[in-house]
C-alpha atoms as a PDB file:
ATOM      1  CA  UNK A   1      -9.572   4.178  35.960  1.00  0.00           C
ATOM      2  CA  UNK A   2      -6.618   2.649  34.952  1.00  0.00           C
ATOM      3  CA  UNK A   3      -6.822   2.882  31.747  1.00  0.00           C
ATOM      4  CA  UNK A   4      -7.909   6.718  31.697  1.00  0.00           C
ATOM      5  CA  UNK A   5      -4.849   7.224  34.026  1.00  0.00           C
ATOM      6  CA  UNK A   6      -2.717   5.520  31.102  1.00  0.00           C
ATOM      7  CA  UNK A   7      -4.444   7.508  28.306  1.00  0.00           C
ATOM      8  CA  UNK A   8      -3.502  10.931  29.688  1.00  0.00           C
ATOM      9  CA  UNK A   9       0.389   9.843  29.714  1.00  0.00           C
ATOM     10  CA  UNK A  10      -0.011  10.238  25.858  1.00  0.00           C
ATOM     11  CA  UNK A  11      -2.420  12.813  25.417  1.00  0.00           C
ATOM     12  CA  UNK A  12      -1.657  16.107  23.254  1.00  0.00           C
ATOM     13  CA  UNK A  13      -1.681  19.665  24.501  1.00  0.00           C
ATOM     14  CA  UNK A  14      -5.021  21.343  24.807  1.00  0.00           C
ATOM     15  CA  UNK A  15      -3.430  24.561  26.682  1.00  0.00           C
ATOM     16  CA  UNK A  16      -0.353  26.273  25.567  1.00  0.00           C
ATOM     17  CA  UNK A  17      -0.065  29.430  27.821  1.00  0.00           C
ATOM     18  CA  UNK A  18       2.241  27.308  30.122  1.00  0.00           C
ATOM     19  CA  UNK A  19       4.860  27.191  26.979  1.00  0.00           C
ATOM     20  CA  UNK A  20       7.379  29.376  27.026  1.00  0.00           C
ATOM     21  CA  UNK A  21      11.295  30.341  26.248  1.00  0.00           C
ATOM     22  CA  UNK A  22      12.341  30.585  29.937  1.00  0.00           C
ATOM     23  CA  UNK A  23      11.411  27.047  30.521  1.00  0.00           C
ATOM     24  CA  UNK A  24      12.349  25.841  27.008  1.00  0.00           C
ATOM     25  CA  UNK A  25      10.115  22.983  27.468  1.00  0.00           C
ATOM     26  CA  UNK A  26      10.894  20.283  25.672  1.00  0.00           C
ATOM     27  CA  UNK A  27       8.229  19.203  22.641  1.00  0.00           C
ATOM     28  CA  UNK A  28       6.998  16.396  20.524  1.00  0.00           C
ATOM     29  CA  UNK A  29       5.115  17.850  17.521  1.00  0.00           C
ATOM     30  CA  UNK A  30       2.871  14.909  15.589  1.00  0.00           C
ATOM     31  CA  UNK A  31       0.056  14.212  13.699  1.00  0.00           C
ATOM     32  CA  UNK A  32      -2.345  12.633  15.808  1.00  0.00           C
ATOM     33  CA  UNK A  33      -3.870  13.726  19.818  1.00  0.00           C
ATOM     34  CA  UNK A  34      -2.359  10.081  20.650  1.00  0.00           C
ATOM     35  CA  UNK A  35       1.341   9.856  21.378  1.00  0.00           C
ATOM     36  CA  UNK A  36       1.156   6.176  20.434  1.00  0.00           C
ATOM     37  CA  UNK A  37      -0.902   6.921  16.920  1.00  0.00           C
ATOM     38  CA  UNK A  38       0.947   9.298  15.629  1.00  0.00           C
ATOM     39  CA  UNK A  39       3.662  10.381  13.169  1.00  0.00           C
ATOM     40  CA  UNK A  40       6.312  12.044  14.931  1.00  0.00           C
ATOM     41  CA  UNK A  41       7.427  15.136  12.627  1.00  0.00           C
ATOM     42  CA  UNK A  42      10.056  16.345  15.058  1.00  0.00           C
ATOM     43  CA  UNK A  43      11.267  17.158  18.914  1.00  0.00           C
ATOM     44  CA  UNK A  44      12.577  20.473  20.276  1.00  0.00           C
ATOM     45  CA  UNK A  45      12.408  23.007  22.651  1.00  0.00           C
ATOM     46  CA  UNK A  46       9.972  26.010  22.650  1.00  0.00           C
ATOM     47  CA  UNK A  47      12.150  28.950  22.209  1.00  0.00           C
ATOM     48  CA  UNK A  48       9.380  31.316  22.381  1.00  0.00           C
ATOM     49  CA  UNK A  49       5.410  31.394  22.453  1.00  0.00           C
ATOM     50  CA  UNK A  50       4.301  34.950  21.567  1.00  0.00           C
ATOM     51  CA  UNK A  51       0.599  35.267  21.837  1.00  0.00           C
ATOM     52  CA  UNK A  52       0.425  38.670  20.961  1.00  0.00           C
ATOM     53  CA  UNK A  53       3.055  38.941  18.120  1.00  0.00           C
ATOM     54  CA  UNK A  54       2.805  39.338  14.146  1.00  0.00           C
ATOM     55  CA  UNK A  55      -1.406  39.239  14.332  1.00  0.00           C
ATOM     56  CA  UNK A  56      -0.956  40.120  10.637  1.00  0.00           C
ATOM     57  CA  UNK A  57      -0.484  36.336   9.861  1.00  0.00           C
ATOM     58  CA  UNK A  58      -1.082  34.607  13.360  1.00  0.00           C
ATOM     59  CA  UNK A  59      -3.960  36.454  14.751  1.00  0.00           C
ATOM     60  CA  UNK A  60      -3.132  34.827  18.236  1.00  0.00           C
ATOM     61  CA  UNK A  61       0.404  34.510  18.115  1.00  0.00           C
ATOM     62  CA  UNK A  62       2.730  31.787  17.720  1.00  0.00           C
ATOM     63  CA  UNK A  63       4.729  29.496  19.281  1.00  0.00           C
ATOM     64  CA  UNK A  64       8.391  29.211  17.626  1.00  0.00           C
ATOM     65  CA  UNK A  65      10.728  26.437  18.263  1.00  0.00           C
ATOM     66  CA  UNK A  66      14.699  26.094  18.312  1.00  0.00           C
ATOM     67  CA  UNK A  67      14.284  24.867  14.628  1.00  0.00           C
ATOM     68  CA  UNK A  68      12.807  28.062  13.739  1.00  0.00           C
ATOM     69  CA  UNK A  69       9.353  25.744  13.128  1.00  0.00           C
ATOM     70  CA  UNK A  70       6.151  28.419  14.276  1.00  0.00           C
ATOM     71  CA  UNK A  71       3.332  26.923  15.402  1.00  0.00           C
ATOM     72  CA  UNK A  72       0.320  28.839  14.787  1.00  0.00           C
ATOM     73  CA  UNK A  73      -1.765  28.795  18.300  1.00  0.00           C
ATOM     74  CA  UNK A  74      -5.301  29.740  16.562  1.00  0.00           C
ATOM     75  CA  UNK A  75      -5.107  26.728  13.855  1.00  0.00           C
ATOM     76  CA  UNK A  76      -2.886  24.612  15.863  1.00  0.00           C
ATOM     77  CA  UNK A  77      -0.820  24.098  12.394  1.00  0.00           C
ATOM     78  CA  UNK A  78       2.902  24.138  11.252  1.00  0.00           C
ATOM     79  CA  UNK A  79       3.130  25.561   7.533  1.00  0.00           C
ATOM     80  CA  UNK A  80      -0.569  24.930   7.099  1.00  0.00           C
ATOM     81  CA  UNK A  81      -0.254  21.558   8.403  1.00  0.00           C
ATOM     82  CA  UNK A  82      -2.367  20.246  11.530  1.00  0.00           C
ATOM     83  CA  UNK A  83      -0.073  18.732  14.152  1.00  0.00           C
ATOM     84  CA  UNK A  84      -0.429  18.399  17.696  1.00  0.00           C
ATOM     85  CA  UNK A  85       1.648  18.664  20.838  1.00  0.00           C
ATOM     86  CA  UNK A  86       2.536  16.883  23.321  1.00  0.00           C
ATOM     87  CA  UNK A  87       5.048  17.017  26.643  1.00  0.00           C
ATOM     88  CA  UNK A  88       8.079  14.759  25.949  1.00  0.00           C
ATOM     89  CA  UNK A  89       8.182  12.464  28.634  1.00  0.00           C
ATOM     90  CA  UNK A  90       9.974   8.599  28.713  1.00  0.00           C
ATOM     91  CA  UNK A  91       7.324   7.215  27.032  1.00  0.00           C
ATOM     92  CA  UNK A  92       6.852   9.661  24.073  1.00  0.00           C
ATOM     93  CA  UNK A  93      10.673   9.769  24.025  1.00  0.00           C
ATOM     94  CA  UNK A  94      10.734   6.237  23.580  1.00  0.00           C
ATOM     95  CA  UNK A  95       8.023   5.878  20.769  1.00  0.00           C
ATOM     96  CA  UNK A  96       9.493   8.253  18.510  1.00  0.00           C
ATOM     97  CA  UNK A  97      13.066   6.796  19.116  1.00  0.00           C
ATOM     98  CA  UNK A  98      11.329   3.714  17.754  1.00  0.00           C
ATOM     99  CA  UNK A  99       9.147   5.280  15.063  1.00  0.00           C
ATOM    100  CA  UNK A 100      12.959   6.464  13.711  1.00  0.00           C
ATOM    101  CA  UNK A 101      14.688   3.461  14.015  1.00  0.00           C
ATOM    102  CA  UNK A 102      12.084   1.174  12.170  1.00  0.00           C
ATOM    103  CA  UNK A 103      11.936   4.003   9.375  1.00  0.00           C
ATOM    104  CA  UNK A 104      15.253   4.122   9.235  1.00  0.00           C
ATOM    105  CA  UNK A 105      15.345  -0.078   9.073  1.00  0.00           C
ATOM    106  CA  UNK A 106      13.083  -0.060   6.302  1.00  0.00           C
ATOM    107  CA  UNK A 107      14.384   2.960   4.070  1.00  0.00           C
ATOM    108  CA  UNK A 108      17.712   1.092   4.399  1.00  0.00           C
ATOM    109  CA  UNK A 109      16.386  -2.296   2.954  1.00  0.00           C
ATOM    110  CA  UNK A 110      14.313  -0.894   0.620  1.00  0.00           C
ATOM    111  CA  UNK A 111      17.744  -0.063  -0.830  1.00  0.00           C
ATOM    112  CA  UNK A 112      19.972  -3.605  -0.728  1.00  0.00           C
ATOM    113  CA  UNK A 113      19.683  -6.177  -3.357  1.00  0.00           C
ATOM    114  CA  UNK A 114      16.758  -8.798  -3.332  1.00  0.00           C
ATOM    115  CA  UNK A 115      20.074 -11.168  -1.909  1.00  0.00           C
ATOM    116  CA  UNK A 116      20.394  -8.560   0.914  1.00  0.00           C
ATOM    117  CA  UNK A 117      16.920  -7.542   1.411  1.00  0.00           C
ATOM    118  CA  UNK A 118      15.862 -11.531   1.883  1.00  0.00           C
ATOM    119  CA  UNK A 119      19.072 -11.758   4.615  1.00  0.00           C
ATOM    120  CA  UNK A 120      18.226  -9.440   6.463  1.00  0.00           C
ATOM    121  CA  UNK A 121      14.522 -10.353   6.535  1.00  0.00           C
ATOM    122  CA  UNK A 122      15.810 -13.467   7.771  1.00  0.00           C
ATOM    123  CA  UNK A 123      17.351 -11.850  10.658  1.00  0.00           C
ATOM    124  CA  UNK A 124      14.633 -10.014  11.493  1.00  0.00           C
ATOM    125  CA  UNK A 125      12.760 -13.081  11.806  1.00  0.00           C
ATOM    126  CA  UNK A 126      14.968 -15.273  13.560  1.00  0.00           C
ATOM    127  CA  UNK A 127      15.408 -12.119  16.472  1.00  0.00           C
ATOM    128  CA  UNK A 128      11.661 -11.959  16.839  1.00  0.00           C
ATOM    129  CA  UNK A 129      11.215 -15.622  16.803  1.00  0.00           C
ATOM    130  CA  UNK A 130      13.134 -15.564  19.665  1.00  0.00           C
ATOM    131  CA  UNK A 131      11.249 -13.642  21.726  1.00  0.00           C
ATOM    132  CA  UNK A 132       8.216 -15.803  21.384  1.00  0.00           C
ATOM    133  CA  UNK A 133       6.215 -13.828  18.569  1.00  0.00           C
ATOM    134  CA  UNK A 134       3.163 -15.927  17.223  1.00  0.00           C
ATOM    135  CA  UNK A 135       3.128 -18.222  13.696  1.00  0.00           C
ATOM    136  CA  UNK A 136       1.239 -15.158  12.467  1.00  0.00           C
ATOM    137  CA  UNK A 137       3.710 -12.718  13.202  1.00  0.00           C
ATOM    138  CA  UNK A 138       6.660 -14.959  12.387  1.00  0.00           C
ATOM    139  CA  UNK A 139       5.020 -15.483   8.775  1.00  0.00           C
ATOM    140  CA  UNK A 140       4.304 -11.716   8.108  1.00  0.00           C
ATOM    141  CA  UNK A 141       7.255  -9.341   6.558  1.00  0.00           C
ATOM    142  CA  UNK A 142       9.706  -7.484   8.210  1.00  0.00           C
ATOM    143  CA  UNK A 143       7.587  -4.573   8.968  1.00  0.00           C
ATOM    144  CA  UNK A 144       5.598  -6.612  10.527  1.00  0.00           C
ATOM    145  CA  UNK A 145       7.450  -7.761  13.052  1.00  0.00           C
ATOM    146  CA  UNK A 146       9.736  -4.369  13.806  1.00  0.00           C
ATOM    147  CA  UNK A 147       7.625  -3.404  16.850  1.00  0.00           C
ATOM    148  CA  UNK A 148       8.147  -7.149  18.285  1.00  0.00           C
ATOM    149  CA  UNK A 149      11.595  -6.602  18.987  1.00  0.00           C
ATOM    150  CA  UNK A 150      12.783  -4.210  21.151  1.00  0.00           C
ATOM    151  CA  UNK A 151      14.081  -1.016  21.239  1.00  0.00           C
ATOM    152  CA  UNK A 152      18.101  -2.067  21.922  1.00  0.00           C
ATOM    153  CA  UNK A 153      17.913  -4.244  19.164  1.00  0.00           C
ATOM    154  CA  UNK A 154      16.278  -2.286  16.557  1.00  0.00           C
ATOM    155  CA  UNK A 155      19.025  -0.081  16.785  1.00  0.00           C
ATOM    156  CA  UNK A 156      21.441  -2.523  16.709  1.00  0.00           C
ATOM    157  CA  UNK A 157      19.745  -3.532  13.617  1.00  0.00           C
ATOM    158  CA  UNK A 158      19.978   0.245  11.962  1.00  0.00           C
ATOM    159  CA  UNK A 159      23.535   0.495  13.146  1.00  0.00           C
ATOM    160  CA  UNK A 160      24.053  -3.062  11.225  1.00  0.00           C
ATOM    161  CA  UNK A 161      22.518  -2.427   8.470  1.00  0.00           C
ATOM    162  CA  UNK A 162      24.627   1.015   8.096  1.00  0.00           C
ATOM    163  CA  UNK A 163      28.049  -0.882   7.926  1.00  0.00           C
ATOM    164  CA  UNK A 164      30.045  -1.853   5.221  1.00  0.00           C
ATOM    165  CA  UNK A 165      28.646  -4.816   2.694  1.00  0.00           C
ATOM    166  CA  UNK A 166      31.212  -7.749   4.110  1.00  0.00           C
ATOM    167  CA  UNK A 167      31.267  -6.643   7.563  1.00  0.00           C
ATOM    168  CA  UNK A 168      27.253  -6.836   7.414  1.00  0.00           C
ATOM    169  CA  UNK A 169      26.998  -9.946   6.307  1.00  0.00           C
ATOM    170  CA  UNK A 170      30.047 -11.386   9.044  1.00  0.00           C
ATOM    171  CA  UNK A 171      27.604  -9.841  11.619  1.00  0.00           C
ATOM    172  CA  UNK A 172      24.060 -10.843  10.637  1.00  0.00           C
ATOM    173  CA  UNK A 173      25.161 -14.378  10.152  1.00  0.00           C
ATOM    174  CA  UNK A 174      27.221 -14.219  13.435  1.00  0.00           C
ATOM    175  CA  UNK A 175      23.734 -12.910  15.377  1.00  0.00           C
ATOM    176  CA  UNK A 176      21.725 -15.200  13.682  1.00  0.00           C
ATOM    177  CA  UNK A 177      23.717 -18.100  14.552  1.00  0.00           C
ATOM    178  CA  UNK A 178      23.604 -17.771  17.858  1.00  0.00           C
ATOM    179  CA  UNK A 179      19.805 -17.338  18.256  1.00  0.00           C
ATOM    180  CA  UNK A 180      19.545 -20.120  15.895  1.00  0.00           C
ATOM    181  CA  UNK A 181      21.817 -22.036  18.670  1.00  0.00           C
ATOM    182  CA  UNK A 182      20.009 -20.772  22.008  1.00  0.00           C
ATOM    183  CA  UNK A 183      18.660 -23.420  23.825  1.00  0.00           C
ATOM    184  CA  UNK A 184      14.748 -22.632  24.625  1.00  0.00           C
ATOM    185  CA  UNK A 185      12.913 -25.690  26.318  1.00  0.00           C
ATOM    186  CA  UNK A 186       9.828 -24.490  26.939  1.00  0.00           C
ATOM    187  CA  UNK A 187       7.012 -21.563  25.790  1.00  0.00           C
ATOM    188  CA  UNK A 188       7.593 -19.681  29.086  1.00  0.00           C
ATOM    189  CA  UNK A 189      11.611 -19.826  28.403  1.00  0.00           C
ATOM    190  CA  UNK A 190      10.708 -18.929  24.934  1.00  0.00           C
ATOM    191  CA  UNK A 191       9.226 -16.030  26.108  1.00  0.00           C
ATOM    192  CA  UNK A 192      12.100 -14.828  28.588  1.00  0.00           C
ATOM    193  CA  UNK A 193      15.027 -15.778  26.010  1.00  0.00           C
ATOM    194  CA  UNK A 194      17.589 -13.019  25.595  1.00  0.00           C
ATOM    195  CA  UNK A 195      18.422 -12.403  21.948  1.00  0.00           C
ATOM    196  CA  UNK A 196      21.841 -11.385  20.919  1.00  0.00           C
ATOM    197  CA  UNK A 197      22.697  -8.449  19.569  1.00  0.00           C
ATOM    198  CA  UNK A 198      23.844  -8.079  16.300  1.00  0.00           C
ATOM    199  CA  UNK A 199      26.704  -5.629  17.262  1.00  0.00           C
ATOM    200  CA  UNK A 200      28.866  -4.717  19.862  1.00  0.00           C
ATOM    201  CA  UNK A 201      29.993  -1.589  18.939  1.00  0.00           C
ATOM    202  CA  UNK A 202      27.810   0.622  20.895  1.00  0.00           C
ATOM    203  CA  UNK A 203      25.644   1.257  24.077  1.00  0.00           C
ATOM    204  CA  UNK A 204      22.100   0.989  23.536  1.00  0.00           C
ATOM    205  CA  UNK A 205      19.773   2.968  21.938  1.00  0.00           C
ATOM    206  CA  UNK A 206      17.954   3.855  25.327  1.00  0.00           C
ATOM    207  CA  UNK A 207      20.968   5.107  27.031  1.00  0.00           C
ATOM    208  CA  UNK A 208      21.423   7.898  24.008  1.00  0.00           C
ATOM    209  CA  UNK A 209      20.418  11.569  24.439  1.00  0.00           C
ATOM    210  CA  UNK A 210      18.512  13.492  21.744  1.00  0.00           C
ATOM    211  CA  UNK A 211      21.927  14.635  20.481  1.00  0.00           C
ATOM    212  CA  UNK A 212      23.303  11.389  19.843  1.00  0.00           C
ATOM    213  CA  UNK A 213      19.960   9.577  18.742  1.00  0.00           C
ATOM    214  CA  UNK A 214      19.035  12.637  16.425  1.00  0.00           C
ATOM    215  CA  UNK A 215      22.702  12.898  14.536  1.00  0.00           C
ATOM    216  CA  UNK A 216      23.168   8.758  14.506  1.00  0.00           C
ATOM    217  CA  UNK A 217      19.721   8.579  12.972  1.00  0.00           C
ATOM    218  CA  UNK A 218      18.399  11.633  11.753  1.00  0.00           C
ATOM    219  CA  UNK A 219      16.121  11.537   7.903  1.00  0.00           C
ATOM    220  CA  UNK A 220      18.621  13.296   5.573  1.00  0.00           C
ATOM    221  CA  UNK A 221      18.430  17.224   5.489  1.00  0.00           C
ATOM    222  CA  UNK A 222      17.128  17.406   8.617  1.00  0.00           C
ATOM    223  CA  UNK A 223      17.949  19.942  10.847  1.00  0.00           C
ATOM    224  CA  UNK A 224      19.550  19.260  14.049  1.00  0.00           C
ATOM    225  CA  UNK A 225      20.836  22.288  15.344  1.00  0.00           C
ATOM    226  CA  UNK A 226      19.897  23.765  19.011  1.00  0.00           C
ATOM    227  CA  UNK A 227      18.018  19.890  19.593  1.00  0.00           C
ATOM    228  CA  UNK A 228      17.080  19.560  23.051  1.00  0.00           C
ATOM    229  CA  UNK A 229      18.342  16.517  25.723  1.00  0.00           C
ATOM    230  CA  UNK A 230      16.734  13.372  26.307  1.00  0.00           C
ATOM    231  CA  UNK A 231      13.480  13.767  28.605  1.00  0.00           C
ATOM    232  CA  UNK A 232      14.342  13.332  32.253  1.00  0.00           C
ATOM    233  CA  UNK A 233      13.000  10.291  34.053  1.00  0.00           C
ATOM    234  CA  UNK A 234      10.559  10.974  36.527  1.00  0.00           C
ATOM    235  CA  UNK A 235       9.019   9.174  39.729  1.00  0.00           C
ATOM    236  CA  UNK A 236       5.438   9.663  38.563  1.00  0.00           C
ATOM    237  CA  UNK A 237       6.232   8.529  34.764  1.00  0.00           C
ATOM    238  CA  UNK A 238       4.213   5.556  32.946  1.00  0.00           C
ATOM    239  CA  UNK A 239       6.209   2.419  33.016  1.00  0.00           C
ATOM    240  CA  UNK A 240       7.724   2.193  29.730  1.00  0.00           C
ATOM    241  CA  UNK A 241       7.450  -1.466  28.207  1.00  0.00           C
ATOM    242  CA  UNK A 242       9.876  -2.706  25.350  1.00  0.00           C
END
């Protein structure tokens, strides 16, 4: 029962008459009916759903979004492309923060030197060694062990790995000295340890709205005009675990 309860937090829209620009409800379009499988392509507001418009080429309407992205209600596709929909709620809102942030992590490495890129894989496994991750994890690469950390420090980590060559490096080595230094006696502190994070210079990730989380980390030539605000939190929402 439980987990049924748990699976329809992350199921996809079956029923779309409830959308509409009134409302503006807010929207995260992917690639797969699980919230936690899929692909995130983007989040916005419905700005209209028109069942009954333009039959010519949707012959039962559409459903357009503040991005000017129609969704075509008989196919269920976006340009031809199958997606599916799903309510934003804390714990959608929260995956596809992450989804960005790790692609943003990697696409960034993938562009340093072989010096850089082995630093910073370093780092990446010194911060999820400290939070008790397995010898298989702590052996595999640093895509590997992205979703061990969590979500404040992965985008401490993008913000990091955004600044300036020598300030980088002051501030990896800084971060990893002090988990390096933390003193962890046993499994169960191992397991409780609080890892530093690698910079200061900003709340965390969680504590953005869309706006600020979409134009800090957004895939270049994105769009990000008329993006909607962070999902509210709500008393009958799913736990969210980082």
């Amino acid at each position: 029962m439980i987990n049924e309860q748990n699976n329809k937090w992350y199921e996809c829209l079956k029923d779309f008459s409830h959308l509409n620009g009134r409302e503006k409800q807010q929207i995260a379009v992917g690639d797969s009916t699980d919230a936690r499988t899929a692909r995130f392509l983007f989040l916005d507001r419905v700005k209209h759903n028109w069942p009954s418009q333009w039959h010519t080429r949707y012959k039962c309407g559409y459903i357009e979004f503040f991005n000017h992205k129609k969704f075509d209600r008989q196919n269920e596709t976006i340009c031809g492309k199958r997606v599916f929909l799903s309510k934003v709620t804390p714990e959608i809102y929260n995956l596809c923060c992450r989804q960005t942030l790790e692609e943003k992590i990697m696409r960034r490495m993938n562009e340093m030197t072989p010096k850089e890129r082995s630093a910073s894989e370093r780092l990446i496994h010194e911060l999820a060694d400290s939070k008790g991750c397995n010898q298989f994890f702590r052996w595999s690469g640093a895509h590997a062990l992205l979703p061990a950390l969590s979500l404040s420090q992965l985008g401490d980590l993008a913000e990091l790995f955004d600044m300036p060559n020598d300030l980088r490096k002051s501030e990896a080595q800084a971060a990893a000295q002090v988990v390096k230094d933390a003193p962890i006696d046993s499994a169960a502190d191992r397991s409780t340890a609080k890892s530093p994070s690698p910079s200061a210079l900003r709340p965390a990730v969680s504590d953005f709205d869309l706006d600020d989380f979409t134009r800090l980390f957004e895939v270049p030539g994105h769009r990000t005009e008329g993006v909607p605000p962070a999902a509210p939190q709500t008393a009958d929402a799913a736990p969210v675990s980082l």
